[in-house]
Protein backbone atom coordinates (compact mmCIF):
# COMPACT_ATOMS: atom_id res chain seq x y z
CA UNK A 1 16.72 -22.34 -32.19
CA UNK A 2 14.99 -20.97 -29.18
CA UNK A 3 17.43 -19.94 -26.89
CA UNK A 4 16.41 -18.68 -22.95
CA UNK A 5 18.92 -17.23 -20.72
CA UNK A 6 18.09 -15.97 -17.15
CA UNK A 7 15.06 -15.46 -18.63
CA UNK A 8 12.64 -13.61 -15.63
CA UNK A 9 9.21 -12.42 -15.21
CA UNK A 10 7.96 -10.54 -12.19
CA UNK A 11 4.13 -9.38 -11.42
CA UNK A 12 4.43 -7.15 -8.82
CA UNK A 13 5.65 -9.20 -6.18
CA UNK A 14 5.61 -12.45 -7.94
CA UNK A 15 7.95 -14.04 -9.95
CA UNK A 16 6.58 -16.03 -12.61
CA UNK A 17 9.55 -17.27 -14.46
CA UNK A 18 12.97 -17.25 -12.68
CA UNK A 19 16.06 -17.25 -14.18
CA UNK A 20 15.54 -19.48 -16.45
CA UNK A 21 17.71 -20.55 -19.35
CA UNK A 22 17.02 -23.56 -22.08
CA UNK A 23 17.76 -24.07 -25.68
CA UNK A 24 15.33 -25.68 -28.02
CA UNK A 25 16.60 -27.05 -30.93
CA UNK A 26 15.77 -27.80 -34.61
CA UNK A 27 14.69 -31.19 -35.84
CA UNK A 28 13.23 -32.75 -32.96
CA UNK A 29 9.48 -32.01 -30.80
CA UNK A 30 10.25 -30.61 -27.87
CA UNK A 31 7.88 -31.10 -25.16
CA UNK A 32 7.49 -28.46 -22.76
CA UNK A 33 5.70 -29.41 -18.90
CA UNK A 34 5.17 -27.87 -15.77
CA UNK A 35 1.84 -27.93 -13.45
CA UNK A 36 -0.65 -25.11 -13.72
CA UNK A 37 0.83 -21.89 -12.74
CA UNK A 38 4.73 -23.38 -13.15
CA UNK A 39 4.95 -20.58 -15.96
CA UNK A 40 4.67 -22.06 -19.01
CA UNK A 41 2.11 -19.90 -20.20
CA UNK A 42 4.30 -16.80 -19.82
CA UNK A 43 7.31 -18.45 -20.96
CA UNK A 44 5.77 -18.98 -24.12
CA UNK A 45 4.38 -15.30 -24.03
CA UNK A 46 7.86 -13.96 -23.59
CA UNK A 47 8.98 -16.11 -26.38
CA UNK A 48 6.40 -14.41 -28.69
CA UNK A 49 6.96 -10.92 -27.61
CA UNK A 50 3.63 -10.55 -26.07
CA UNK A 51 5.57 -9.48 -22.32
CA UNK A 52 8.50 -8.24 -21.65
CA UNK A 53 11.32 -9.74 -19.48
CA UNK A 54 12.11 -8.55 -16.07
CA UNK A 55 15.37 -9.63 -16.65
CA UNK A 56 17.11 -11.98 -18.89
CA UNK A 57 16.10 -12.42 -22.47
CA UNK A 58 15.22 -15.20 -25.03
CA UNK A 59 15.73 -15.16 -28.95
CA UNK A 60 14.38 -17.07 -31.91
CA UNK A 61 17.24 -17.95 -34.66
CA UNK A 62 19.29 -14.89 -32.79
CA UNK A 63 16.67 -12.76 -32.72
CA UNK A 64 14.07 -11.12 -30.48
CA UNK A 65 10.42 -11.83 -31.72
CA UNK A 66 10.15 -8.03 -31.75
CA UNK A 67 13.16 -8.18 -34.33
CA UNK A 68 11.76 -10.05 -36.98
CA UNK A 69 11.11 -8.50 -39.82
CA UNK A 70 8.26 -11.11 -41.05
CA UNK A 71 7.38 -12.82 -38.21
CA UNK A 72 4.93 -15.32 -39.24
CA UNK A 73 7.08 -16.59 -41.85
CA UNK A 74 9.88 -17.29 -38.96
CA UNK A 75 7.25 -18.30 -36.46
CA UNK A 76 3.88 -19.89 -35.94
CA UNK A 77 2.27 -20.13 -32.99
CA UNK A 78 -1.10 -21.09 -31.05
CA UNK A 79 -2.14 -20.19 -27.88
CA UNK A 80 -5.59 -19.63 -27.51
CA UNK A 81 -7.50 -20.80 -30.04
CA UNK A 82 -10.02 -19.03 -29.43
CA UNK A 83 -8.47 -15.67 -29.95
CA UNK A 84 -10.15 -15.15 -33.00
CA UNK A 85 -13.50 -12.66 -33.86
CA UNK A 86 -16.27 -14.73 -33.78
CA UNK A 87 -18.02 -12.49 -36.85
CA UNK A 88 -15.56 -13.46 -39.29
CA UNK A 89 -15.28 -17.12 -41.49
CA UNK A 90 -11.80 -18.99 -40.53
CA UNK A 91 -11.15 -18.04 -44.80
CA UNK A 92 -10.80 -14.72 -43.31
CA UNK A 93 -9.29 -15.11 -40.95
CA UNK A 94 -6.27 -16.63 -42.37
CA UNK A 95 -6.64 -14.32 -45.41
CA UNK A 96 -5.62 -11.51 -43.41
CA UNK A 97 -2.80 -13.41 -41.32
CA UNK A 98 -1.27 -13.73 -44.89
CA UNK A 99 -2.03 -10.16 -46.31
CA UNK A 100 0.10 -8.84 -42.94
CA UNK A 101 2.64 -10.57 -43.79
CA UNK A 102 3.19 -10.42 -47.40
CA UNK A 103 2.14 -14.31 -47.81
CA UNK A 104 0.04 -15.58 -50.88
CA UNK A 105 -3.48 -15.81 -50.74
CA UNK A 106 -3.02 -19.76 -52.13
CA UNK A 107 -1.34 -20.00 -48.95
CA UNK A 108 -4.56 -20.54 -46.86
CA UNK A 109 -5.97 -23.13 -49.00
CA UNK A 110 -3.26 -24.97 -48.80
CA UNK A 111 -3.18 -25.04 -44.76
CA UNK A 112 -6.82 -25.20 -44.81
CA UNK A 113 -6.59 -28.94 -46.46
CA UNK A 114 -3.40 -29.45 -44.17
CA UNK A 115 -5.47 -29.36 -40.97
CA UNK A 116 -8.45 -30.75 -42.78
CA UNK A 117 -10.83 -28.19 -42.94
CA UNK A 118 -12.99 -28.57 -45.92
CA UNK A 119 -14.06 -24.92 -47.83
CA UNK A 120 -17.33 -25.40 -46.78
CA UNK A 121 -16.82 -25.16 -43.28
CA UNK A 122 -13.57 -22.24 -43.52
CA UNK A 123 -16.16 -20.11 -45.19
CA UNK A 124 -18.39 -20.14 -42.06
CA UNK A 125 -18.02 -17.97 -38.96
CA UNK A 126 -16.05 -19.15 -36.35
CA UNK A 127 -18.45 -18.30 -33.61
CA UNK A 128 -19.99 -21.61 -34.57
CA UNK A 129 -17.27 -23.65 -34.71
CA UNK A 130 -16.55 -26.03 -32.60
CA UNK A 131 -13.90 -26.69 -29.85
CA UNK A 132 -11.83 -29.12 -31.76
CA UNK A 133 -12.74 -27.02 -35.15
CA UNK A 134 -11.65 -24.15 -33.07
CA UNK A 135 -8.07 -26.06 -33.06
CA UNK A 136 -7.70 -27.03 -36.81
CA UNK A 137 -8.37 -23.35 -37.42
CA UNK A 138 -5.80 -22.11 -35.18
CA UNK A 139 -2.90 -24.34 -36.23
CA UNK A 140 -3.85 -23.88 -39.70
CA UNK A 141 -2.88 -19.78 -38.47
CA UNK A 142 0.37 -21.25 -36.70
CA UNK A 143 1.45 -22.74 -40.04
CA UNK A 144 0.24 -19.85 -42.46
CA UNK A 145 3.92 -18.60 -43.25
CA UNK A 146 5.27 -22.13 -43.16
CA UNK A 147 7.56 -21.30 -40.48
CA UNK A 148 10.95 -22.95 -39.13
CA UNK A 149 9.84 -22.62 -35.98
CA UNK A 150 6.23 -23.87 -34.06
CA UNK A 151 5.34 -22.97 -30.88
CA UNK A 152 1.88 -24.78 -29.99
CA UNK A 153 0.46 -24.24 -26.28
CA UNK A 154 -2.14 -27.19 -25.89
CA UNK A 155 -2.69 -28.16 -29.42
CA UNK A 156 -4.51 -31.40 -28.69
CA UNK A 157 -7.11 -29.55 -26.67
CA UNK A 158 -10.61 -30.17 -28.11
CA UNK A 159 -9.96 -33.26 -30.99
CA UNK A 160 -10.82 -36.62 -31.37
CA UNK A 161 -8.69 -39.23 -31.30
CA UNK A 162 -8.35 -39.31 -34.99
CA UNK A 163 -7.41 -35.68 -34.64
CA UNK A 164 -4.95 -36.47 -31.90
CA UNK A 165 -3.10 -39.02 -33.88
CA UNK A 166 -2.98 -36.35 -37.10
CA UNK A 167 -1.44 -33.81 -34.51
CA UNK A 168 1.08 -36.31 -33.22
CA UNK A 169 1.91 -37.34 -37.12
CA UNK A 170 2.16 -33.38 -38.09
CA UNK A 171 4.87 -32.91 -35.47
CA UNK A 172 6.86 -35.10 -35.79
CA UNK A 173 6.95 -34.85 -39.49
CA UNK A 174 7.50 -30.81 -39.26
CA UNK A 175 10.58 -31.64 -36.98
CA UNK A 176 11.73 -34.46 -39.46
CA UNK A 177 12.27 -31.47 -42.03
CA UNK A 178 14.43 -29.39 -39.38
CA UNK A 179 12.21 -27.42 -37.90
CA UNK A 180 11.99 -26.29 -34.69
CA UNK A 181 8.36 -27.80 -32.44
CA UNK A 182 7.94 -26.26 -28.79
CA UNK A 183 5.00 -28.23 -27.68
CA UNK A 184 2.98 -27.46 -24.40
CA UNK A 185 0.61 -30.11 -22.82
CA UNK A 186 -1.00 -31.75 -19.98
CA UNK A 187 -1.63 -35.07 -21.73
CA UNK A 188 1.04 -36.86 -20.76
CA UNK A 189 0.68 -40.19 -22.70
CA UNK A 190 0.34 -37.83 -25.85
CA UNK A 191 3.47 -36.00 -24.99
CA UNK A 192 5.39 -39.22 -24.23
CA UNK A 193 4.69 -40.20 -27.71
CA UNK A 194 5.17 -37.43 -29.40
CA UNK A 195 8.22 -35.55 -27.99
CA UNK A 196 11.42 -36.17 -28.64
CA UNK A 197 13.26 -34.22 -26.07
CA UNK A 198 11.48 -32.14 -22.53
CA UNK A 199 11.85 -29.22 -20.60
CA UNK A 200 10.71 -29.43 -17.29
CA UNK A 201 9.43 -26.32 -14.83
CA UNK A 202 7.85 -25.45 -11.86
CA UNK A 203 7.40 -22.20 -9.82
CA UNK A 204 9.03 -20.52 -12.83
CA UNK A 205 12.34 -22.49 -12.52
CA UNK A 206 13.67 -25.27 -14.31
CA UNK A 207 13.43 -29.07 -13.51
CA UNK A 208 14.16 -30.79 -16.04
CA UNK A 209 16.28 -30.20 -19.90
CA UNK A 210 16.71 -33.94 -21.22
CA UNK A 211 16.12 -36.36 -23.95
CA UNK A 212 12.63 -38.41 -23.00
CA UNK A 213 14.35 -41.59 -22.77
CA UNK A 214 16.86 -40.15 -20.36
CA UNK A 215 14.32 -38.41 -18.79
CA UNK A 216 12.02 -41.55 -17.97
CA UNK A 217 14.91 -44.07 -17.16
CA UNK A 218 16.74 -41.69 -15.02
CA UNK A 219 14.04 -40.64 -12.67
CA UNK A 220 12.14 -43.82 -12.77
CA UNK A 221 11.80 -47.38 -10.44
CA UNK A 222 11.90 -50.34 -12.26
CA UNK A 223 8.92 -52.44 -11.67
CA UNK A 224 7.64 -55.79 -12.80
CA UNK A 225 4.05 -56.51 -14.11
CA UNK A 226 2.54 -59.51 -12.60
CA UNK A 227 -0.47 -61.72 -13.78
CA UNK A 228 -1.78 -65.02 -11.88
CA UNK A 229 -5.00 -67.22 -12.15
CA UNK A 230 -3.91 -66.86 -8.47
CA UNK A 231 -3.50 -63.48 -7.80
CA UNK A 232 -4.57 -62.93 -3.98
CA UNK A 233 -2.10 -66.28 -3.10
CA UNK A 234 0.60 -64.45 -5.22
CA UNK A 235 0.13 -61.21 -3.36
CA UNK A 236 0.38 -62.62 -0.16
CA UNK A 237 3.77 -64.73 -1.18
CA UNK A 238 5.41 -61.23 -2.45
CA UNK A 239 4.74 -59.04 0.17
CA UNK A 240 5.71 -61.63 2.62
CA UNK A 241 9.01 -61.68 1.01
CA UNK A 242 9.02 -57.92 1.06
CA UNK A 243 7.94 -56.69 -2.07
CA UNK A 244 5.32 -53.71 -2.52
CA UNK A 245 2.15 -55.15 -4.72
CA UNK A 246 -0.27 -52.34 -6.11
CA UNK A 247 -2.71 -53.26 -8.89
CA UNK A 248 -1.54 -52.34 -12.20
CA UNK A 249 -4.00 -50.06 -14.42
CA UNK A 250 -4.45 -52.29 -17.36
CA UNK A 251 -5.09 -55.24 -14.90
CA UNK A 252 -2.49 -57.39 -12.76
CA UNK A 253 -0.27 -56.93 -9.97
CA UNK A 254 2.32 -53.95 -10.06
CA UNK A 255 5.56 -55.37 -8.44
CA UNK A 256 8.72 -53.34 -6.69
CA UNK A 257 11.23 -55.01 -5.11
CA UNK A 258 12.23 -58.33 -6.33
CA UNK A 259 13.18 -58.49 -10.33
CA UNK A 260 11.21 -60.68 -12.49
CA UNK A 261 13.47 -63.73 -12.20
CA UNK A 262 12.94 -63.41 -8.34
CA UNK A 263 9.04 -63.64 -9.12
CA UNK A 264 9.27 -66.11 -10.90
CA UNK A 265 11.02 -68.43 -8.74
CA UNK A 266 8.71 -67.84 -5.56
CA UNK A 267 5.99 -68.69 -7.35
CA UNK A 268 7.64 -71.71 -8.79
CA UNK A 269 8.63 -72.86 -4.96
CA UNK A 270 5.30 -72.27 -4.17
CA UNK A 271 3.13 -73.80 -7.10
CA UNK A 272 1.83 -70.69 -8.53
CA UNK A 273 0.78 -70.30 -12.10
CA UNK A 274 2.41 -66.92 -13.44
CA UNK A 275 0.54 -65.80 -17.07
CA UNK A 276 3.02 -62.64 -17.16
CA UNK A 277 6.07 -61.63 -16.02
CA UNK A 278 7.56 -58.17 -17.50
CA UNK A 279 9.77 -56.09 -16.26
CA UNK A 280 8.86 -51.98 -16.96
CA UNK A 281 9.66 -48.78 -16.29
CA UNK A 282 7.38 -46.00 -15.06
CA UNK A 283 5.42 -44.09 -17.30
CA UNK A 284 6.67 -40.13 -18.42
CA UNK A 285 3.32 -39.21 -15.82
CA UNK A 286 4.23 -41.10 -13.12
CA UNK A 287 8.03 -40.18 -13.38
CA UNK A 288 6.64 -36.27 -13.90
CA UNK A 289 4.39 -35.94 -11.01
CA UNK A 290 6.63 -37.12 -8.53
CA UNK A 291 9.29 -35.05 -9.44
CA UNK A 292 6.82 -31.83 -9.93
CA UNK A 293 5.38 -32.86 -6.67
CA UNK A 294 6.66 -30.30 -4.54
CA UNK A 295 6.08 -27.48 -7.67
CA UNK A 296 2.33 -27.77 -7.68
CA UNK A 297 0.50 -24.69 -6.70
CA UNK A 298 -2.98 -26.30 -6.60
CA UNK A 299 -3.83 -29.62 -5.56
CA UNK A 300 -6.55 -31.93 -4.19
CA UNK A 301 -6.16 -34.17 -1.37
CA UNK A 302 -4.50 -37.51 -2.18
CA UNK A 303 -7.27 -39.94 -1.38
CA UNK A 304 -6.24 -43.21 0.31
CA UNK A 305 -5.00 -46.03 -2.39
CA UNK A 306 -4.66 -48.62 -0.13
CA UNK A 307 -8.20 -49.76 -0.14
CA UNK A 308 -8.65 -52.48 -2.83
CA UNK A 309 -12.36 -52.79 -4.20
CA UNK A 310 -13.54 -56.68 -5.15
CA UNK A 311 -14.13 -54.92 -9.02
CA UNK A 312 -10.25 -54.18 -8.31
CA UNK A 313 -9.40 -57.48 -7.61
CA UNK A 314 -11.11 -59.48 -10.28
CA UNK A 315 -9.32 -56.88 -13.10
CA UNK A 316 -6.07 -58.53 -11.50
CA UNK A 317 -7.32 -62.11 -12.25
């Protein structure tokens, strides 16, 4: 396990990471989110042994990083994958990540196929590599001693969507076997997918330390998803009977108020065709912005989203 307790960070006269405390457990992904600057980044630096605590502490199986005595057999971890010398071939690389630590040279070829790097391309520098190659290479170093535990700081950064979807499958098959996964993104449909359980902070402190499902039900308004040959008639019925219509993002009216039954049955009094009537939940993104809201130490005016465009208004039809 990862275990944090009162774990703190100061920078002078900032705190980065305040008292915070969280356990991460083996055998599921745990999903780790916060908005730029929340202090995820050091979190996950403190974790490794990279900085020191201001006060508090956090262990790995018991442990301090610092007390490991192999540490990339206990521990793999990315986070920058571009961290390594641009002169030398990603063969290398890993070669002498594995002579550090005592690991078998047979041990990089057998990553290198894992993250689907053909021999070819490992025995080339890494200067020319690309962004997404740049990512195979470094979680082929995060799983060079074949740790228990991964800690992977935006590992989807840079691939395709085939490489996405391999990510996603390597994750949760790692935590299948017991490990441990502590897994940083912004991609919020990705992480919804692929984590099991989430960690929540923002301005160093902690939101949120729940199951997903929890997580999403809990802080989230039921809605219903509306489609109608009719769809300006329909919009006009609902919000006359006090219900809040936005348009949906894969096309359709977004409903809250009334259930679905409800719906249904205006439109029914009224003569209105309905082609859908489903009753959702909000997304992990939508449930995680509005609760980060207030945690955000950069943002862009919200623009207007009242205005509906006639493009807009045909996707509802």
């Amino acid at each position: 396990m990862i275990e944090a307790t009162e774990l703190t960070k100061r920078y002078g006269g900032r705190t980065a990471v305040d008292r915070l405390s969280f356990t991460v457990r083996p055998g599921r992904v745990t999903g780790f989110l916060g908005p730029n600057g929340a202090g995820k980044t050091t979190t996950m630096r403190l974790i490794l042994g990279l900085d020191s605590p201001s006060a508090g502490r956090v262990t790995v199986g018991g442990k301090a990083y610092a007390d490991l005595p192999v540490p990339l057999r206990a521990v793999g971890s990315l986070l920058d994958a571009k961290g390594v010398h641009g002169g030398r071939s990603a063969y290398h690389h890993l070669a002498g990540l594995a002579a550090s630590n005592g690991i078998p040279r047979r041990r990089v070829a057998e990553v290198l196929d894992l993250v689907g790097l053909p021999e070819e391309t490992a025995r080339r520098r890494t200067k020319g590599f690309s962004l997404g190659m740049g990512q195979r290479l470094g979680i082929a170093a995060a799983l060079i001693g074949d740790p228990e535990v991964l800690i992977l700081d935006e590992p989807v950064n840079g691939l395709d969507t085939e490489g996405i979807r391999w990510i996603r499958g390597l994750m949760k098959s790692l935590a299948a076997e017991g490990r441990t996964v502590f897994l940083s993104s912004h991609l919020m449909s990705e992480m919804e997918l692929t984590a099991d359980h989430i960690v929540v902070i923002g301005q160093g402190r902690l939101i949120a330390d729940t199951a997903m499902r929890d997580f999403i039900e809990t802080n989230s308004r039921a809605h219903t998803l509306v489609r109608s040959p009719e769809p300006e008639r329909l919009r006009t019925l609902l919000e006359a009977a006090g219900a809040r219509v936005r348009l949906d993002a894969r096309g359709g009216w977004r409903v809250d108020g009334p259930d679905a039954p409800a719906i249904g049955d205006l439109a029914r009094e009224h003569g209105v065709a309905v082609h859908e009537l489903t009753p959702a939940h909000s997304s992990l993104e939508e449930v995680y912005t509005t609760l980060s809201r207030s945690s955000v130490e950069y943002r862009a005016e919200d623009r207007p989203q009242e205005a509906t465009t006639t493009r807009q208004k045909e996707t509802a039809r």
